[in-house]
Structure formats: structure tokens, C-alpha cells
N, C-alpha and C. Protein backbone atom coordinates (compact mmCIF):
# COMPACT_ATOMS: atom_id res chain seq x y z
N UNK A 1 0.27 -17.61 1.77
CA UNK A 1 -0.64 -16.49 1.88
C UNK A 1 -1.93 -16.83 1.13
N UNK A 2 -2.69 -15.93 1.66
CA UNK A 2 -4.45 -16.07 1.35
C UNK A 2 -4.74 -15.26 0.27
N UNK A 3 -5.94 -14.87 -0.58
CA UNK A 3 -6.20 -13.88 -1.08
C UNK A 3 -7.86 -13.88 -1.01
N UNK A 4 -7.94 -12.85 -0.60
CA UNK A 4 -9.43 -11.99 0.04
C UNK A 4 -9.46 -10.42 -0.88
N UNK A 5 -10.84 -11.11 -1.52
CA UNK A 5 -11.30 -9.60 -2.24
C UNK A 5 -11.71 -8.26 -1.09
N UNK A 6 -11.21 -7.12 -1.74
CA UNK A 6 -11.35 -5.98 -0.91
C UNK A 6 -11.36 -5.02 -1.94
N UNK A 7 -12.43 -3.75 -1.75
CA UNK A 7 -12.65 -3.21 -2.97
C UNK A 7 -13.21 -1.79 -1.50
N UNK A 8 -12.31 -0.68 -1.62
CA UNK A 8 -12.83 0.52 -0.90
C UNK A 8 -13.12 1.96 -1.98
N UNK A 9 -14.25 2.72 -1.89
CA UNK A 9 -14.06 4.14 -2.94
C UNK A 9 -14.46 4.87 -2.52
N UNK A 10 -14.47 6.20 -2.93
CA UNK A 10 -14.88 7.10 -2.91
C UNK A 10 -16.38 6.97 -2.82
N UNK A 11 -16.96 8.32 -2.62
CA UNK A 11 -18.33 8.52 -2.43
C UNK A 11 -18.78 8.57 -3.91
N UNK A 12 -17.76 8.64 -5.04
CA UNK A 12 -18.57 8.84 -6.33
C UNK A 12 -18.27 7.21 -6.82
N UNK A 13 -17.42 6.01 -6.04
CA UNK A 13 -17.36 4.49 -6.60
C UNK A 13 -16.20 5.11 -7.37
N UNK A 14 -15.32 5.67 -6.85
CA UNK A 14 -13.79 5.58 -8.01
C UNK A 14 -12.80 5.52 -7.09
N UNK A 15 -11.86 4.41 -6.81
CA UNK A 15 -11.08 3.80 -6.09
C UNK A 15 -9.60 3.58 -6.90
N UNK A 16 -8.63 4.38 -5.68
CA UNK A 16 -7.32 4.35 -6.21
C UNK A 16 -6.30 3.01 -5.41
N UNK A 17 -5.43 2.41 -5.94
CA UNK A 17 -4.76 1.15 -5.35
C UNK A 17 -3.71 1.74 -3.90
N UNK A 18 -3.49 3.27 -4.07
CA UNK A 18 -2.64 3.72 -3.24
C UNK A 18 -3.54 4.39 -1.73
N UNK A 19 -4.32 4.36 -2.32
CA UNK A 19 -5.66 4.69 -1.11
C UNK A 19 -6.27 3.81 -0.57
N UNK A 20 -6.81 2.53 -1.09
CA UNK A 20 -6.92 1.49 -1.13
C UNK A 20 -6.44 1.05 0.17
N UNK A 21 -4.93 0.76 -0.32
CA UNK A 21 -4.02 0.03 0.59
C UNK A 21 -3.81 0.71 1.75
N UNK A 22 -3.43 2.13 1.78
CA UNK A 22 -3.04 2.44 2.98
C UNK A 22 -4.45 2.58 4.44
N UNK A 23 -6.02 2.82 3.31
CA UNK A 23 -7.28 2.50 3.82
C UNK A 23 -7.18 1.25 5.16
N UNK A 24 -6.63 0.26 4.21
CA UNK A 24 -6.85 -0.90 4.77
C UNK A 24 -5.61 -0.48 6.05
N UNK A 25 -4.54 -0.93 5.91
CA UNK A 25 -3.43 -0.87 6.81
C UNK A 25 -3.67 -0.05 8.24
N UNK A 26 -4.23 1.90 7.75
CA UNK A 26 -4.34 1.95 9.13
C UNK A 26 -5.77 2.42 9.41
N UNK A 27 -6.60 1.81 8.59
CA UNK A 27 -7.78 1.76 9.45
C UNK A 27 -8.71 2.92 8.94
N UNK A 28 -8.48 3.81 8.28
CA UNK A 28 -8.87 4.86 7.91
C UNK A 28 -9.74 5.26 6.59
N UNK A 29 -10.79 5.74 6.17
CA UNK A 29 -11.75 6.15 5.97
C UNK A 29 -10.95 6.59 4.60
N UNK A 30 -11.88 6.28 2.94
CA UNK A 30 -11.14 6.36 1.94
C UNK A 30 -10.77 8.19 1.73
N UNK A 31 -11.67 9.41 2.14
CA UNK A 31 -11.76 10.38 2.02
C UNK A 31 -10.74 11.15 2.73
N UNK A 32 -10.37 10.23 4.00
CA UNK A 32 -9.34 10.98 5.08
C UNK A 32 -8.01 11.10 4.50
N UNK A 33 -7.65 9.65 3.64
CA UNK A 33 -6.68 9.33 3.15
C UNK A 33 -6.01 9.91 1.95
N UNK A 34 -7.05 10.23 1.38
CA UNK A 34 -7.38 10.80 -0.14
C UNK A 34 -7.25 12.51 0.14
N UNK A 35 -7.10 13.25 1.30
CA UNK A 35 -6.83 14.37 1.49
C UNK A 35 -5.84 14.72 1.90
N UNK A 36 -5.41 13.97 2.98
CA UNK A 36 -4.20 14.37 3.78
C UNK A 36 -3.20 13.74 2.56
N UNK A 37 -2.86 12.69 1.65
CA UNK A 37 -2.27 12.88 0.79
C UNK A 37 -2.21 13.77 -0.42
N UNK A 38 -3.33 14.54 -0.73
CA UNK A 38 -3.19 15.63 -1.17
C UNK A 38 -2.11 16.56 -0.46
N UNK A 39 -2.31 16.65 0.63
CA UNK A 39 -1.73 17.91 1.42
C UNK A 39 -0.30 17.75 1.88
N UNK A 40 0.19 16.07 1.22
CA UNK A 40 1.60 15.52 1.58
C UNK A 40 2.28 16.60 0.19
N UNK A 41 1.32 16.02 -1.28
CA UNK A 41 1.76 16.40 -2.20
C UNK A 41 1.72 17.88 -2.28
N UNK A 42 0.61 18.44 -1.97
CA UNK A 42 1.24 19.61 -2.07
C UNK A 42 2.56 20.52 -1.14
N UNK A 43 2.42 19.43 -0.06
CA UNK A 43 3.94 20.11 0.89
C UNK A 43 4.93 19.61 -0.03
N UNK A 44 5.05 19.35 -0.56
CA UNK A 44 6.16 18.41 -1.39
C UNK A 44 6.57 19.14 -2.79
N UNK A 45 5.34 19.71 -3.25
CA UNK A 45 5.23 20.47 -4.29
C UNK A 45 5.40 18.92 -5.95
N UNK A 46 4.34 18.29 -5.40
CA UNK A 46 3.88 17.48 -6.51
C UNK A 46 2.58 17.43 -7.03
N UNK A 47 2.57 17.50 -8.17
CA UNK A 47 1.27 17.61 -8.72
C UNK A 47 0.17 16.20 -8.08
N UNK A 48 0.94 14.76 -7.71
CA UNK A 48 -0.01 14.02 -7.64
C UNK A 48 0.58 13.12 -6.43
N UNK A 49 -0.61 12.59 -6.14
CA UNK A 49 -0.80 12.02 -4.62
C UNK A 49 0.01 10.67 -4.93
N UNK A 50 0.12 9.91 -6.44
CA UNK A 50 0.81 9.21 -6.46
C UNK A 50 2.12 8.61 -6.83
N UNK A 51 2.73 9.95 -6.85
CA UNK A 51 4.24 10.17 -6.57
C UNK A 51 4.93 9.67 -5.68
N UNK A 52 5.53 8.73 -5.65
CA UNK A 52 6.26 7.62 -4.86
C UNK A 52 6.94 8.77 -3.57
N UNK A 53 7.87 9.68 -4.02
CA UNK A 53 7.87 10.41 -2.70
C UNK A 53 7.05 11.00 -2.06
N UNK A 54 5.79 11.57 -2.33
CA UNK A 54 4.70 11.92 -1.80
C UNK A 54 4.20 10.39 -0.83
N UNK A 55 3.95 9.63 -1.51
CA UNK A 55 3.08 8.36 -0.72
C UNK A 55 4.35 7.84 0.28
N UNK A 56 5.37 7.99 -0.02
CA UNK A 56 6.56 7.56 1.10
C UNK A 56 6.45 8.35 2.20
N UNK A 57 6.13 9.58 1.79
CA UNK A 57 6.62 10.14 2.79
C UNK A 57 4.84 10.23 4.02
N UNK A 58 3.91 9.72 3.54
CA UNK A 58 2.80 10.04 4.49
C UNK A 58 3.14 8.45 5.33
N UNK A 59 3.57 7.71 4.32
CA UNK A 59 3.56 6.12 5.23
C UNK A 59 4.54 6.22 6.00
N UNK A 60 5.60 7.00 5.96
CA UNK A 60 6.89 7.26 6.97
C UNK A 60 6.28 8.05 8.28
N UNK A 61 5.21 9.24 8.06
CA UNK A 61 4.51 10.06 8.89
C UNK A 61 3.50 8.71 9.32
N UNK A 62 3.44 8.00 8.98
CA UNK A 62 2.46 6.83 10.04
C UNK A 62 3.30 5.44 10.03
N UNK A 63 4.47 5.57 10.25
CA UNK A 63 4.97 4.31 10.70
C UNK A 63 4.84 3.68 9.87
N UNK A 64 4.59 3.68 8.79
CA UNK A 64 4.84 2.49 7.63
C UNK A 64 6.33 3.11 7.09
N UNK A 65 7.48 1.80 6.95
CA UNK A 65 8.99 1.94 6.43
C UNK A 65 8.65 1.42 5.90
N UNK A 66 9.79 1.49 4.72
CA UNK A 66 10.84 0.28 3.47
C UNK A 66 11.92 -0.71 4.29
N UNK A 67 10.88 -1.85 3.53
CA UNK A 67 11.74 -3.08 4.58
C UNK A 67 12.39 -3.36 2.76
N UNK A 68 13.79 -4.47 3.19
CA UNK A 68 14.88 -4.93 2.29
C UNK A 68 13.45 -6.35 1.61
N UNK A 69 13.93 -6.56 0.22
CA UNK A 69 12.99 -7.63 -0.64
C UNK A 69 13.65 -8.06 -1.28
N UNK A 70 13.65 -9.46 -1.45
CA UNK A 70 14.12 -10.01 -3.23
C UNK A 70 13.72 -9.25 -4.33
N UNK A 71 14.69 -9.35 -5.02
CA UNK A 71 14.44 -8.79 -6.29
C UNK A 71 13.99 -9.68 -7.20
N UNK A 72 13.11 -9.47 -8.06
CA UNK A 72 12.56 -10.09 -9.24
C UNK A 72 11.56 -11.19 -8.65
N UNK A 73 10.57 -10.83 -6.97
CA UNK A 73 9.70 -11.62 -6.89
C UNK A 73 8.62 -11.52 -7.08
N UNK A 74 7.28 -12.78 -7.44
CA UNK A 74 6.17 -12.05 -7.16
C UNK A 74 5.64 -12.09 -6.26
N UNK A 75 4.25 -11.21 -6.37
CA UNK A 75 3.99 -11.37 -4.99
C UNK A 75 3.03 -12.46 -3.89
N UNK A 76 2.63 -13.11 -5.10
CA UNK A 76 2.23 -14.58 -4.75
C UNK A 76 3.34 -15.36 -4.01
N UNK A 77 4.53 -15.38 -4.41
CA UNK A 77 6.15 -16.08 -3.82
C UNK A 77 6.30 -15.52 -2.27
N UNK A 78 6.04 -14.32 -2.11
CA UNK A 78 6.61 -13.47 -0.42
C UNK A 78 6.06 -14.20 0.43
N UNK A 79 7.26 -14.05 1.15
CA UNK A 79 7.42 -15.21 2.18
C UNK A 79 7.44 -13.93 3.41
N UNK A 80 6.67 -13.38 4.12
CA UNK A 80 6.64 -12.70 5.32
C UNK A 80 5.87 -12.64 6.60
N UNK A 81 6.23 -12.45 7.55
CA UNK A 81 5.96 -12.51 8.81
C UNK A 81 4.17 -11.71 8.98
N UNK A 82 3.69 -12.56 9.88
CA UNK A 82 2.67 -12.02 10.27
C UNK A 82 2.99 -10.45 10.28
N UNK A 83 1.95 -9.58 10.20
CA UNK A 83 2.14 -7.82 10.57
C UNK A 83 1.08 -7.13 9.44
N UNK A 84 1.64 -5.49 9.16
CA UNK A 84 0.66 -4.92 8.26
C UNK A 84 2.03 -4.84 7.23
N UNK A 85 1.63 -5.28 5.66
CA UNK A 85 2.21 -4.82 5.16
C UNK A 85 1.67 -4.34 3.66
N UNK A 86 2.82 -3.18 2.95
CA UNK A 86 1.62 -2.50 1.64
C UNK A 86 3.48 -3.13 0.36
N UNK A 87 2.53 -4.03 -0.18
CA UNK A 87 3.53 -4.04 -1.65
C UNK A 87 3.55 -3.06 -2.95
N UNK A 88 4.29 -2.70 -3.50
CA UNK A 88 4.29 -1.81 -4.21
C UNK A 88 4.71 -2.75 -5.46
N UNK A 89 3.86 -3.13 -6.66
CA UNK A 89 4.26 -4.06 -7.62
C UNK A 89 4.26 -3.63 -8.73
N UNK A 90 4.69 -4.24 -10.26
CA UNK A 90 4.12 -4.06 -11.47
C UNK A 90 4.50 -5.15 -12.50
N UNK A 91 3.65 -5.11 -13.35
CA UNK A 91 4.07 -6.19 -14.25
C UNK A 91 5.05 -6.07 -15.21
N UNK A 92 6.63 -5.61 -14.91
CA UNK A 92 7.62 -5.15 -16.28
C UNK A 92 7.39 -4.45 -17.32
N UNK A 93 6.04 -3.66 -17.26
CA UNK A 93 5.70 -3.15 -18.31
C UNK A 93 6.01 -1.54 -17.84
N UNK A 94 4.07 -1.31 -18.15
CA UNK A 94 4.15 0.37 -17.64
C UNK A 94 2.88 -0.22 -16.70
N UNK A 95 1.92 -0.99 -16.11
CA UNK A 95 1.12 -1.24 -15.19
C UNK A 95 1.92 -1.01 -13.22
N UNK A 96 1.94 -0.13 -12.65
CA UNK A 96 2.51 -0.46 -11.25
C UNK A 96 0.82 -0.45 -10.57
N UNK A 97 1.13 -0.70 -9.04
CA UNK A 97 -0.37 -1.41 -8.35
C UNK A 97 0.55 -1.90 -6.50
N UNK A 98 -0.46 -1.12 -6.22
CA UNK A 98 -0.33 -1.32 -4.65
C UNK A 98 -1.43 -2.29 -4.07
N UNK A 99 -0.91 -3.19 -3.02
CA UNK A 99 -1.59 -4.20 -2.33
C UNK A 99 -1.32 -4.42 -0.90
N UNK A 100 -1.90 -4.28 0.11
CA UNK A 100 -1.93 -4.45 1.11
C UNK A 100 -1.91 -5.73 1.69
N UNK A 101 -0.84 -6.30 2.92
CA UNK A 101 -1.44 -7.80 3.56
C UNK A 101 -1.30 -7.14 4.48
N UNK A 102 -1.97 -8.39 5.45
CA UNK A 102 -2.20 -8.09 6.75
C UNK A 102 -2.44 -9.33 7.07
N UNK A 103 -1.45 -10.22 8.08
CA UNK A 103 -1.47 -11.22 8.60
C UNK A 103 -1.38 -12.53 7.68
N UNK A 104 -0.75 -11.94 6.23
CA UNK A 104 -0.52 -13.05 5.16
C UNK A 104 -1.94 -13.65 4.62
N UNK A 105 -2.57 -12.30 4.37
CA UNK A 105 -3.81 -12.21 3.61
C UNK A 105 -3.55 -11.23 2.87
N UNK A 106 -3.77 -11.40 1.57
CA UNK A 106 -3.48 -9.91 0.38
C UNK A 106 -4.61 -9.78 -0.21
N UNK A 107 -5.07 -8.73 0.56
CA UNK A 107 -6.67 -7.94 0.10
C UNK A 107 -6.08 -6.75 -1.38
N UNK A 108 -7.42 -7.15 -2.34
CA UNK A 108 -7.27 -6.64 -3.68
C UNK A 108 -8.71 -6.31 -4.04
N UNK A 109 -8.52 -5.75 -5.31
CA UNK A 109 -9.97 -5.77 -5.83
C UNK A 109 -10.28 -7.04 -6.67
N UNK A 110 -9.05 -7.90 -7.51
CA UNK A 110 -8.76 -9.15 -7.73
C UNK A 110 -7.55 -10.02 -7.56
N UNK A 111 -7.22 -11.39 -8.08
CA UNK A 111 -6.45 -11.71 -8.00
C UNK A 111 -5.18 -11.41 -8.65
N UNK A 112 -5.31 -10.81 -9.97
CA UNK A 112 -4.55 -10.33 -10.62
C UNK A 112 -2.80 -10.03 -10.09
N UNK A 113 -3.37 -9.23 -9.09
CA UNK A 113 -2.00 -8.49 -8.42
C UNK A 113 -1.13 -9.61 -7.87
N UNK A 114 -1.49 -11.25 -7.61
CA UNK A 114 -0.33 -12.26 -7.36
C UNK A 114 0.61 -12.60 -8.02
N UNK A 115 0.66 -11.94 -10.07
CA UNK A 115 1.72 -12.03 -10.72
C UNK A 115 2.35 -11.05 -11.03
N UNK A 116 1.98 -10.14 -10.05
CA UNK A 116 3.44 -8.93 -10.45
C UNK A 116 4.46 -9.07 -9.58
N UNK A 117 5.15 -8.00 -10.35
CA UNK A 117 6.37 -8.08 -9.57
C UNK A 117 6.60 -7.33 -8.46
N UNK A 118 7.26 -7.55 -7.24
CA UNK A 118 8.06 -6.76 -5.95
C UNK A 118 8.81 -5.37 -6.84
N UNK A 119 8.51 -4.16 -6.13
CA UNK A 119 9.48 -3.05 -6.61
C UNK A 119 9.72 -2.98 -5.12
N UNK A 120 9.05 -2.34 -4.27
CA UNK A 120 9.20 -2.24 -2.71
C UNK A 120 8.19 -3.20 -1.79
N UNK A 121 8.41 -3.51 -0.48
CA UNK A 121 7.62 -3.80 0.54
C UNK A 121 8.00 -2.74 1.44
N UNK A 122 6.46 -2.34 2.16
CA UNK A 122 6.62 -1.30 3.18
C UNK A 122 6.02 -1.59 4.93
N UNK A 123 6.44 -1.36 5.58
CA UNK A 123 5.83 -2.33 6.67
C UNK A 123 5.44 -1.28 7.63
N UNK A 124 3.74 -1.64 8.34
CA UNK A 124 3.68 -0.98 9.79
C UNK A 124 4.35 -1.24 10.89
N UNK A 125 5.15 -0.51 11.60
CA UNK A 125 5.58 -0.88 12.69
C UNK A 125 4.24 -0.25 13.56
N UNK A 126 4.48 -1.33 14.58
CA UNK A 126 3.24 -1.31 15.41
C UNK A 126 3.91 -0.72 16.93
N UNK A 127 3.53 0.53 17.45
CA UNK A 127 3.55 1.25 18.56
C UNK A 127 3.21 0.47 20.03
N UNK A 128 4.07 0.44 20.28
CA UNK A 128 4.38 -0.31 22.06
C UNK A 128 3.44 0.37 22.72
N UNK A 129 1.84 -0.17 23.08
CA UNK A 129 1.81 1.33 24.27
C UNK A 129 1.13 0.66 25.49
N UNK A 130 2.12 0.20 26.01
CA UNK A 130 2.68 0.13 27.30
C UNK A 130 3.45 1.29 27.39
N UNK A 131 4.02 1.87 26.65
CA UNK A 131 5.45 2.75 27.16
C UNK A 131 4.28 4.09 27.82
């Protein structure tokens, strides 16, 4: 895998890693993202957009699943198939950090995020439409 700087924000320049990523993945506008996850969390009744069940559950509402991972890798090591995918990492501490690939390119704001660790990988499945 590659690594390509990518840096998306808000209209005031304040950029979250969970907005970020899912920005990139489906294409979408940092403000669109940044609301309708509001509106996950508040169906959910969580105070914040980055509540792992809150953000699961909007990437489940757009075809992004939890695919199976080694445990204890980083994410420089992942070995995966062309597609869209969003890692969910941290460094064993209290730091966690979301990163997006796409086609075995991992867009960041730096490189940093190649020595953390795998907690989840989440993957786009991509819609047949032929059907």
C-alpha cells in the first residue's frame, strides 16, 4: 500500500478523522456527513457522533460492514484487496484514529496513522446496478 496526504474540513478548517474518512469513501461533502451523523446520534440517543455505535450504524445505512482482521496489526502490515475501505486504529494507549483506503492507498492528514494498531476494518460493498 501507498500513502497519499488527504486533509478535508469544515467551513471553519476543523476536521474530524471519522468525517474525514467516511468523506472520502462515499464521496460526500464534509457538512453532509457531519449532520446526518448527528442525526444517527441523536436517533440513537448519544451525545456524540463519535460513538462507535452511532458511526456503525450510519456506515451499515451506506453499505459500509465489519469485515474479520488480524489482531494486533498495523496498519502499514494490511494486506487487502483492491475496494473502499475505513480502518478504525489506535496506538495502545488512549489515541484511536480513523483512515480510509481506497484501492490500497491510505489517505490521511499524515503518515503517522501507519503505526497504529487494527481495532476494526470496515468495508464498502459496492451495489450491482445492472440489477
Amino acid at each position: 500500500m501507498i500513502f497519499k496526504e488527504f486533509y478535508i474540513s469544515d467551513k471553519n478548517g476543523k476536521s474530524n478523522c471519522v468525517i474525514r474518512s467516511l468523506c472520502k469513501i462515499l464521496n460526500k461533502e464534509y457538512g453532509d456527513v457531519y449532520n446526518d451523523l448527528c442525526e444517527v446520534a441523536k436517533e440513537l440517543n448519544y451525545s456524540s457522533f463519535n460513538d462507535i455505535p452511532v458511526f456503525e450504524k450510519y456506515m451499515e445505512d451506506n453499505n459500509i460492514f465489519k469485515i474479520n482482521c488480524e489482531e494486533s496489526i498495523k496498519v502499514r502490515d494490511l494486506k487487502i484487496n483492491n475496494g473502499s475501505y475505513i480502518v478504525f486504529c489506535w496506538d495502545k494507549n488512549d489515541y484511536y484514529h480513523m483512515v480510509p483506503i481506497v484501492d490500497n492507498v491510505i489517505y490521511d492528514k499524515n503518515s503517522d496513522c501507519l503505526n497504529l494498531y487494527v481495532i476494526s476494518i470496515y468495508r464498502k460493498k459496492e451495489i450491482d446496478k445492472n440489477i
